[in-house]
C-alpha atoms as a PDB file:
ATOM      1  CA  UNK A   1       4.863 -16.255 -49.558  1.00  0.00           C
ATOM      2  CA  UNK A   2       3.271 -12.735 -48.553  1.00  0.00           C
ATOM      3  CA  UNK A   3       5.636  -9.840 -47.574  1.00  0.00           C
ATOM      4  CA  UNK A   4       5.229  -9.429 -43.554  1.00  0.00           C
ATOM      5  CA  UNK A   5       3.654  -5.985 -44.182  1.00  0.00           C
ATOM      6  CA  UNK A   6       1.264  -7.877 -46.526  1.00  0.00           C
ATOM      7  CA  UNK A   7       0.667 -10.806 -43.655  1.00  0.00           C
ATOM      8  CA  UNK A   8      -0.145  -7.900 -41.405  1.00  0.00           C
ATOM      9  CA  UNK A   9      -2.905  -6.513 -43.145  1.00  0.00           C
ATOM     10  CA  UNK A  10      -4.331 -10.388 -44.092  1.00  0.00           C
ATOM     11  CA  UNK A  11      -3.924 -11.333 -40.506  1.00  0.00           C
ATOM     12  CA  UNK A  12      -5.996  -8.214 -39.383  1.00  0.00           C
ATOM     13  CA  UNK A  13      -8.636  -8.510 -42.150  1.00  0.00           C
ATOM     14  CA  UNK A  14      -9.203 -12.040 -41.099  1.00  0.00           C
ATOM     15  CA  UNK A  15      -9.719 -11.359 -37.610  1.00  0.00           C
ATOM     16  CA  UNK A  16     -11.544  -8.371 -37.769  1.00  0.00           C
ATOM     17  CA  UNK A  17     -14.152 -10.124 -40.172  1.00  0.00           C
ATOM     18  CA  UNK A  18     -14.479 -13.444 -38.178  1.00  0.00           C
ATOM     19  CA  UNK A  19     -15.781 -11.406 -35.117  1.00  0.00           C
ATOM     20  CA  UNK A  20     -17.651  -8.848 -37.006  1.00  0.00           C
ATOM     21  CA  UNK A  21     -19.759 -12.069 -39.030  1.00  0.00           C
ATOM     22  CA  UNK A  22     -18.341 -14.964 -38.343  1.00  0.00           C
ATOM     23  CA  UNK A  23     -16.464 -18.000 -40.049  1.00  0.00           C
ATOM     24  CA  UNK A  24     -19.235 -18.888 -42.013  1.00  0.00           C
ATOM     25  CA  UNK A  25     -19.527 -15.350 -43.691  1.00  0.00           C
ATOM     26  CA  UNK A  26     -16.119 -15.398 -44.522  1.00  0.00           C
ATOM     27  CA  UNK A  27     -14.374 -15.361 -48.288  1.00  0.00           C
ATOM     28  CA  UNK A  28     -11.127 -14.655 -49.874  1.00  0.00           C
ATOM     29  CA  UNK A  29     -12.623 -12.053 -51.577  1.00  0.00           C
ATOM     30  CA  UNK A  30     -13.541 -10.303 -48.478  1.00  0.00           C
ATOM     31  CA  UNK A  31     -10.453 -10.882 -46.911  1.00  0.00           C
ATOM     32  CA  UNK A  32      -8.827  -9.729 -49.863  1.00  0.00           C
ATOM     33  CA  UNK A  33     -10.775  -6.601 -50.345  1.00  0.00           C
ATOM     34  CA  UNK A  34     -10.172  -5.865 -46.464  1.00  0.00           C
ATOM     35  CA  UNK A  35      -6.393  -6.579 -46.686  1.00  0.00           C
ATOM     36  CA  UNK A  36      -6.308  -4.134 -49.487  1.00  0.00           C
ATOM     37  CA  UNK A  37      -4.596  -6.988 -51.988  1.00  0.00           C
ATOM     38  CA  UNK A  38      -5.827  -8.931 -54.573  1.00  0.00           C
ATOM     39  CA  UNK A  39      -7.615 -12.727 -53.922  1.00  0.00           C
ATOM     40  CA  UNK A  40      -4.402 -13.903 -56.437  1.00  0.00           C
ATOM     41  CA  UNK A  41      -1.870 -11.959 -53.263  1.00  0.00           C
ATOM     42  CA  UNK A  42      -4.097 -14.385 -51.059  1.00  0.00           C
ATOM     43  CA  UNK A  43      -4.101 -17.772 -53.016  1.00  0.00           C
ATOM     44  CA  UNK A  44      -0.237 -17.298 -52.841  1.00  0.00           C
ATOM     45  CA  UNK A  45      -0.120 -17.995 -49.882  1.00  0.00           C
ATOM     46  CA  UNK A  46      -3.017 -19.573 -48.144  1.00  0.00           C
ATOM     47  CA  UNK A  47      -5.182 -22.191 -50.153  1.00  0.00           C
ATOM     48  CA  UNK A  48      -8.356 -21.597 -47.918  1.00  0.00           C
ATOM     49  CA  UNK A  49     -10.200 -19.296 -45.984  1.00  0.00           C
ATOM     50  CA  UNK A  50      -9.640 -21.218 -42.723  1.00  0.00           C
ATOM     51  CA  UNK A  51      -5.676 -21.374 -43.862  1.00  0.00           C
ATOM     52  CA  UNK A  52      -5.422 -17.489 -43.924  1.00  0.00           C
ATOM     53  CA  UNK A  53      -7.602 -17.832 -40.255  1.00  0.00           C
ATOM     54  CA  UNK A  54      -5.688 -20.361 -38.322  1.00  0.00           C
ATOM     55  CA  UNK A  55      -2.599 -18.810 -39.462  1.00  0.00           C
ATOM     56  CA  UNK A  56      -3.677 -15.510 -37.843  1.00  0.00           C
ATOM     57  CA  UNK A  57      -4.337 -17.044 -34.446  1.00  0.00           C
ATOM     58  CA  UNK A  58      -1.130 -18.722 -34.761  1.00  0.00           C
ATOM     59  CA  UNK A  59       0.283 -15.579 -35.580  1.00  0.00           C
ATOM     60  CA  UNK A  60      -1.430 -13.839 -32.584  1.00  0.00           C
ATOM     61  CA  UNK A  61      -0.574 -16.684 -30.375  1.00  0.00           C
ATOM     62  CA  UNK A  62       3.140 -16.553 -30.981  1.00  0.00           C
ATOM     63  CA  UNK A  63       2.905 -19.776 -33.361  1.00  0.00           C
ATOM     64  CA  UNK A  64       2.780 -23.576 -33.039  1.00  0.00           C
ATOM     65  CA  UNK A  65       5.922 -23.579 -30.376  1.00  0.00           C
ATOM     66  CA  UNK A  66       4.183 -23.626 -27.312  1.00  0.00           C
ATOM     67  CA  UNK A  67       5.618 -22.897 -24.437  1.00  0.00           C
ATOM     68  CA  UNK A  68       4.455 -24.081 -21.449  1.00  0.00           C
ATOM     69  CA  UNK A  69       6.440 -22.970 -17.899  1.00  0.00           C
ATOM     70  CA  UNK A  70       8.721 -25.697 -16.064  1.00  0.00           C
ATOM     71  CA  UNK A  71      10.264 -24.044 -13.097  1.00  0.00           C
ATOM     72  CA  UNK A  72      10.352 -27.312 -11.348  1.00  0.00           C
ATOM     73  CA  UNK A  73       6.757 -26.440  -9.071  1.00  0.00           C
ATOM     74  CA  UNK A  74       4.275 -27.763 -10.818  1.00  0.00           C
ATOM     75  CA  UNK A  75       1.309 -26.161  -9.321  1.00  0.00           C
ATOM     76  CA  UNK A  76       2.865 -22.554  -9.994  1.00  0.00           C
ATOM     77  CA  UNK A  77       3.349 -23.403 -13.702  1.00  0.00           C
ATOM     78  CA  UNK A  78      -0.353 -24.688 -14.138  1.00  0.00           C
ATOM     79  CA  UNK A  79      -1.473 -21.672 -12.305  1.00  0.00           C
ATOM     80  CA  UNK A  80       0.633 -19.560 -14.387  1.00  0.00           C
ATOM     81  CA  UNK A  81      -0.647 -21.059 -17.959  1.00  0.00           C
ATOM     82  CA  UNK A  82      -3.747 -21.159 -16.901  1.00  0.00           C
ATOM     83  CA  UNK A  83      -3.826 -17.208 -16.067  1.00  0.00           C
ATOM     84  CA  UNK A  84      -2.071 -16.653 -18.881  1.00  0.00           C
ATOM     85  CA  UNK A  85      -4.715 -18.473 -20.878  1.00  0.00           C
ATOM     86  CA  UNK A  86      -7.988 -17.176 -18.820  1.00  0.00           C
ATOM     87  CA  UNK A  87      -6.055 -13.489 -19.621  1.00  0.00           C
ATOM     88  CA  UNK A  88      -6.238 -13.972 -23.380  1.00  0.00           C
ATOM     89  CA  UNK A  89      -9.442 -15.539 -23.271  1.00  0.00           C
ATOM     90  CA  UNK A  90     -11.055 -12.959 -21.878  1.00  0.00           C
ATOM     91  CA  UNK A  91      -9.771  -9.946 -23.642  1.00  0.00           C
ATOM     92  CA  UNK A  92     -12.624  -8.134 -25.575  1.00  0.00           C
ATOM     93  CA  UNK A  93     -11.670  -8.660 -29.055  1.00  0.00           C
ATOM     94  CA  UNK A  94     -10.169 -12.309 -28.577  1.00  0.00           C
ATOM     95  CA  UNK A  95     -13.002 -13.083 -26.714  1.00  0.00           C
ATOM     96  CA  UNK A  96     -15.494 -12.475 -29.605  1.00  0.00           C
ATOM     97  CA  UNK A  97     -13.558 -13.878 -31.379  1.00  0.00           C
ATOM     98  CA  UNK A  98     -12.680 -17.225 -30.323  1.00  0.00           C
ATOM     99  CA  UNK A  99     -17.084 -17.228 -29.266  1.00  0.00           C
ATOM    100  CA  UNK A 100     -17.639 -16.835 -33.075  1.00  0.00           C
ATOM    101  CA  UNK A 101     -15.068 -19.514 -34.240  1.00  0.00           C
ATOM    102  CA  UNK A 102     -16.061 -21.727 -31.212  1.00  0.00           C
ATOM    103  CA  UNK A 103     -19.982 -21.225 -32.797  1.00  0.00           C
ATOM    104  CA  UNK A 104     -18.842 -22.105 -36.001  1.00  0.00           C
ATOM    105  CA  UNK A 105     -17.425 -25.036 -35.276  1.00  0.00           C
ATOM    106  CA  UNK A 106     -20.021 -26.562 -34.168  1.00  0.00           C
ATOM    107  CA  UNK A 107     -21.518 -26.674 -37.433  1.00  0.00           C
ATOM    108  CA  UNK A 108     -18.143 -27.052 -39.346  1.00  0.00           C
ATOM    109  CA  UNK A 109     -16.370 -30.045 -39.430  1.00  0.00           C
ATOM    110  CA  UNK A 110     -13.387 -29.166 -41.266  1.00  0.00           C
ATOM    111  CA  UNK A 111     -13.307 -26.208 -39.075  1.00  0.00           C
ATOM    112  CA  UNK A 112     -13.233 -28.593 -36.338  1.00  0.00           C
ATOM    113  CA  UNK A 113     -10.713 -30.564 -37.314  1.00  0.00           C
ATOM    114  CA  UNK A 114      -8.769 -27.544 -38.365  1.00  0.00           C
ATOM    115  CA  UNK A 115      -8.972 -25.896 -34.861  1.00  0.00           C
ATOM    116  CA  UNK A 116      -8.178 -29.439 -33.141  1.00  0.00           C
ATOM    117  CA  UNK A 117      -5.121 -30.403 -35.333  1.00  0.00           C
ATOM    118  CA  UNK A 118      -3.432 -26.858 -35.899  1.00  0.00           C
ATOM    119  CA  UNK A 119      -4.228 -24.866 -32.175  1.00  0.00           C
ATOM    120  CA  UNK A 120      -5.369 -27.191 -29.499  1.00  0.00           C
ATOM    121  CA  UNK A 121      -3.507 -30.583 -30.129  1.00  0.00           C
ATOM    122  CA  UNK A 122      -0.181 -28.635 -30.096  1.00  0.00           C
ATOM    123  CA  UNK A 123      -1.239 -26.986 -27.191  1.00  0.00           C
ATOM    124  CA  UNK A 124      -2.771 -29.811 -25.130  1.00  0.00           C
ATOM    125  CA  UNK A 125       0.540 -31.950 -25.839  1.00  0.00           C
ATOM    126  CA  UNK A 126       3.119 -29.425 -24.947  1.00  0.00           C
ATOM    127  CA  UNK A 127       0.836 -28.964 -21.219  1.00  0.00           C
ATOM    128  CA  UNK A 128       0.244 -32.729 -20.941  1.00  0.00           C
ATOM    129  CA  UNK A 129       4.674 -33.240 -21.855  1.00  0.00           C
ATOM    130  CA  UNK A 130       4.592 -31.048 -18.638  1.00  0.00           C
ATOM    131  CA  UNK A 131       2.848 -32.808 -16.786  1.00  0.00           C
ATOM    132  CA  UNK A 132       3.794 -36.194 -17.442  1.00  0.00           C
ATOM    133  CA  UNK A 133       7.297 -34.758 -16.672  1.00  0.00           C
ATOM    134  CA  UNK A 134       6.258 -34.268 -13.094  1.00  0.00           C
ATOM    135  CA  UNK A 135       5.254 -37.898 -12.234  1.00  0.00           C
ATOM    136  CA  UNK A 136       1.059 -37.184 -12.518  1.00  0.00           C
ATOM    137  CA  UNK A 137      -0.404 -40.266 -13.688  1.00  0.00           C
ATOM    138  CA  UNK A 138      -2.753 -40.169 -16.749  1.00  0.00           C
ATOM    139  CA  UNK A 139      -1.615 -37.083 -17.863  1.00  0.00           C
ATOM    140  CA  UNK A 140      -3.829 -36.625 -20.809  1.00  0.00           C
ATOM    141  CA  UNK A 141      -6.812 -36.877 -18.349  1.00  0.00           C
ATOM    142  CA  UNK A 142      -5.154 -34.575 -15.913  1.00  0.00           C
ATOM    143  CA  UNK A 143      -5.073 -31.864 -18.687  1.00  0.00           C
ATOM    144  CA  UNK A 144      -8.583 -32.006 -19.697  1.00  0.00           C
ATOM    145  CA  UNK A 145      -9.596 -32.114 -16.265  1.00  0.00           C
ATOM    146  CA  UNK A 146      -7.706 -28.266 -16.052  1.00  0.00           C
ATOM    147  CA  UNK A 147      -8.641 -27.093 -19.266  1.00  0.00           C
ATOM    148  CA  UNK A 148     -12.702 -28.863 -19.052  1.00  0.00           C
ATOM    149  CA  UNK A 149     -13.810 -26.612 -16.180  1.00  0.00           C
ATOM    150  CA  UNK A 150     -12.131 -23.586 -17.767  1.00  0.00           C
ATOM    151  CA  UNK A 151     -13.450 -23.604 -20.640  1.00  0.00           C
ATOM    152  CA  UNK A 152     -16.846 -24.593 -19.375  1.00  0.00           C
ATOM    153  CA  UNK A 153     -17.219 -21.500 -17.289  1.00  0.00           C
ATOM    154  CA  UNK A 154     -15.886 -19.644 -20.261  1.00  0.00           C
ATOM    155  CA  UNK A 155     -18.311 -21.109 -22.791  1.00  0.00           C
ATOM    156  CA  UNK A 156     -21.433 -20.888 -20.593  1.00  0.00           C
ATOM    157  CA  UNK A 157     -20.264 -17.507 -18.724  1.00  0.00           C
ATOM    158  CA  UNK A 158     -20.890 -19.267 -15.485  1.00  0.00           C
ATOM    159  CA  UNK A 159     -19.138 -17.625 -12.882  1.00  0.00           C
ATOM    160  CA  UNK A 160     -15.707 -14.682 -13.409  1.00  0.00           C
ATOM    161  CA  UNK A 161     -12.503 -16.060 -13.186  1.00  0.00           C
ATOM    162  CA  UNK A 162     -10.170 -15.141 -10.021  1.00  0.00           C
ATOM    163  CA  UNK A 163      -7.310 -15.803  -9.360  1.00  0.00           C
ATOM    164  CA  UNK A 164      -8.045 -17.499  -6.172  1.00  0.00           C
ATOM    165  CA  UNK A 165     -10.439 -19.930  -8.447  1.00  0.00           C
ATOM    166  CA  UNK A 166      -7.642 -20.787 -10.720  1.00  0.00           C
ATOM    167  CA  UNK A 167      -5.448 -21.543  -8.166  1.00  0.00           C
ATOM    168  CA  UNK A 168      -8.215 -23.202  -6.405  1.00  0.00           C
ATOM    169  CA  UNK A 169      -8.741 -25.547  -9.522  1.00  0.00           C
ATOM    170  CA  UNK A 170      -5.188 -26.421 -10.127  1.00  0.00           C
ATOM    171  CA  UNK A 171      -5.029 -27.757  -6.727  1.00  0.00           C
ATOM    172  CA  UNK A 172      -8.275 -29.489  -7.307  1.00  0.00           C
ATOM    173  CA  UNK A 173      -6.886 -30.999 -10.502  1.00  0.00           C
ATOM    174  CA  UNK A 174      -3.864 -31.745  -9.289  1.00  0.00           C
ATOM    175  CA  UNK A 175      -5.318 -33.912  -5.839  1.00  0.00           C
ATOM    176  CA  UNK A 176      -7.195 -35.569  -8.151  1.00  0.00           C
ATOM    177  CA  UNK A 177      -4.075 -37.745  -9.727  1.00  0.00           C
ATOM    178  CA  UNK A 178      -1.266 -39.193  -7.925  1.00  0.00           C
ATOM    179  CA  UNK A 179       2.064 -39.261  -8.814  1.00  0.00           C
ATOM    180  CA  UNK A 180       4.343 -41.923 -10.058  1.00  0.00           C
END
């Protein structure tokens, strides 16, 4: 297990080179020589590139808890994730790069899976636990009705986000599903 200081530097590396070339340029050995350690520092801890990446988002996203808000109004929380998610979406660096990882995976299949299983599934089911918990039927449909036409407008750079359109699109999603 790498020291935290160590982690630091590896998480930073990893980041830094993913937006600079993207996942498919990437190698231990230029995270390593990055990071300032060795590639044996990195094998210690992470058997693959795309270990030592996903466990840098994680690490930037505050790690596989999720927390999704449940202050009993439904609508508010959605809003609330869903600015909070817009917010880190759109910030310069994490932009570029979750736009390189998001073009690499569309050539990488492990990466896919990798990205699915590790950072969205965990996501997804902590948001659709919410919603379920507030009577909406389907709830697994209701979430990728919210998260579709966000990150289709992020993807394709369709239109800004607002405020008033996320809020707008909650109560769109949320009309469209009754409750229990």
């Amino acid at each position: 297990m790498a020291r935290d200081s160590t982690r630091s530097r590896v998480h930073a590396a990893v980041l830094l080179l993913v937006m600079e070339n993207g996942y498919g340029q990437l190698t231990m050995e230029g995270i390593a020589s990055r990071a300032g350690v060795s590639k044996q520092t990195l094998y210690r801890t992470w058997p693959s590139r795309s270990a030592v990446l996903f466990d840098a988002l994680l690490g930037r996203s505050g790690g596989e808890d999720v927390e999704v808000p449940d202050t009993g109004d439904l609508a508010a929380d959605l809003e609330a994730l869903i600015l909070a998610t817009v917010e880190e979406m759109t910030d310069p660096p994490m932009n570029r790069l979750l736009r390189a990882v998001t073009a690499d995976i569309q050539s990488d299949d492990p990466l896919a899976s990798e990205l699915s299983t590790r950072l969205l599934a965990p996501q997804l089911d902590a948001v659709t636990a919410r919603v379920a918990r507030a009577g909406i039927t389907d709830p697994e449909e209701a979430v990728e009705l919210l998260y579709g036409a966000v990150l289709h407008r992020w993807l394709l750079r369709t239109r800004p986000f607002t405020t008033a359109w996320v809020k707008a699109h909650v109560a769109r999603t949320l009309r469209a599903f009754d409750r229990h």
